[in-house]
Protein backbone atom coordinates (compact mmCIF):
# COMPACT_ATOMS: atom_id res chain seq x y z
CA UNK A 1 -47.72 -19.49 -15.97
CA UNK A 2 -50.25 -20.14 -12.95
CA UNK A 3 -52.81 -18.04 -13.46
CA UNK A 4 -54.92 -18.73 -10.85
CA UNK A 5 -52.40 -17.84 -8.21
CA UNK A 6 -53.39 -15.63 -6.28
CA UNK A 7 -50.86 -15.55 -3.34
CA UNK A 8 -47.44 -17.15 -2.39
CA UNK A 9 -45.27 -17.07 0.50
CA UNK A 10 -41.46 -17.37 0.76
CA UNK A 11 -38.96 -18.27 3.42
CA UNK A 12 -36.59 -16.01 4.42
CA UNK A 13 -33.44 -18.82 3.69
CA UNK A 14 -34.82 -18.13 -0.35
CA UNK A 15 -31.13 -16.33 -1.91
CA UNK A 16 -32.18 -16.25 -5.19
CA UNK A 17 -35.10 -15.63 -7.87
CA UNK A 18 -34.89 -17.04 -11.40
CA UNK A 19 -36.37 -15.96 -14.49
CA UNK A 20 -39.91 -15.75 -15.48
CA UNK A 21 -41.10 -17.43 -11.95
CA UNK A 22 -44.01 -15.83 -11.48
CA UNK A 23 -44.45 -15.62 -15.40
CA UNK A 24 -47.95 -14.70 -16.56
CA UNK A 25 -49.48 -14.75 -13.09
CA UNK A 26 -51.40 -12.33 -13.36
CA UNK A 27 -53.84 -12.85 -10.13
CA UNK A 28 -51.11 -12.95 -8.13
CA UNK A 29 -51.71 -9.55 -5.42
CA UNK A 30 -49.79 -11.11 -2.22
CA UNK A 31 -46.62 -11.85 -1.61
CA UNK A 32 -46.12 -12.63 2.02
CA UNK A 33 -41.94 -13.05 2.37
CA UNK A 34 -41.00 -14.51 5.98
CA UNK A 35 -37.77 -11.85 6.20
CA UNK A 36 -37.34 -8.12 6.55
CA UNK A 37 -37.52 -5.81 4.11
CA UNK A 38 -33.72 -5.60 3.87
CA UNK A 39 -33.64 -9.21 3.25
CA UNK A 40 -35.60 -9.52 0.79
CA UNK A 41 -33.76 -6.55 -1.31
CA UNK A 42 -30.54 -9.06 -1.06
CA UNK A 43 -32.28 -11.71 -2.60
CA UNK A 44 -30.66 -11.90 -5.68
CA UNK A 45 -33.89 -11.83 -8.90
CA UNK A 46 -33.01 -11.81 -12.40
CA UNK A 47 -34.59 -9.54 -14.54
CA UNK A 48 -37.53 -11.07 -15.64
CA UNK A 49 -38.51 -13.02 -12.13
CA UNK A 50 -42.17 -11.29 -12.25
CA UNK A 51 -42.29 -10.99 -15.70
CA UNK A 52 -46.16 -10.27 -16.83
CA UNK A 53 -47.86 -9.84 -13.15
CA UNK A 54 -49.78 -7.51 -13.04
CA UNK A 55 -50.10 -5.26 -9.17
CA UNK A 56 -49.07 -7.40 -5.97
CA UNK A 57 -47.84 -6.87 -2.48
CA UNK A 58 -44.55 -8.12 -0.88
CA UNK A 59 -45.88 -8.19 3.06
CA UNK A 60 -42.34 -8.84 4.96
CA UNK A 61 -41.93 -8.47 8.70
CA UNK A 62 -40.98 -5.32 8.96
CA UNK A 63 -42.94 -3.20 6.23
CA UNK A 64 -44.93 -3.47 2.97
CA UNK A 65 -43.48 -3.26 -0.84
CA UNK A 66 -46.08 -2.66 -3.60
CA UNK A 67 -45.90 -2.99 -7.61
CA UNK A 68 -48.10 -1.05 -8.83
């Protein structure tokens, strides 16, 4: 419930996501994830781990993932 996050970067040795981390952060726009883009689709999120954000990038090392 940060809302004046903006951006956030995560280690690649993160395994799993919990619910409603990034809840109501809605300036968040930049993820910048320190693994590849295979990686990051392992990491195990529940459902609601970016519950209420709004548009953000996931920059990993070998590509780009956008929400729109």
């Amino acid at each position: 419930n940060c809302r004046a996050l903006t951006s956030i970067t995560i280690p690649d040795s993160v395994t799993t996501i919990g619910d409603s981390v990034f809840y109501n952060c809605r300036a968040l726009t930049e993820i910048n994830y320190q693994g590849t883009m295979k990686q990051w689709a392992a990491i195990v999120k529940s459902s609601d781990w970016d519950y209420n954000t709004v548009h953000y990038t996931i920059t990993c090392t070998d590509g780009v993932i956008t929400k729109n």
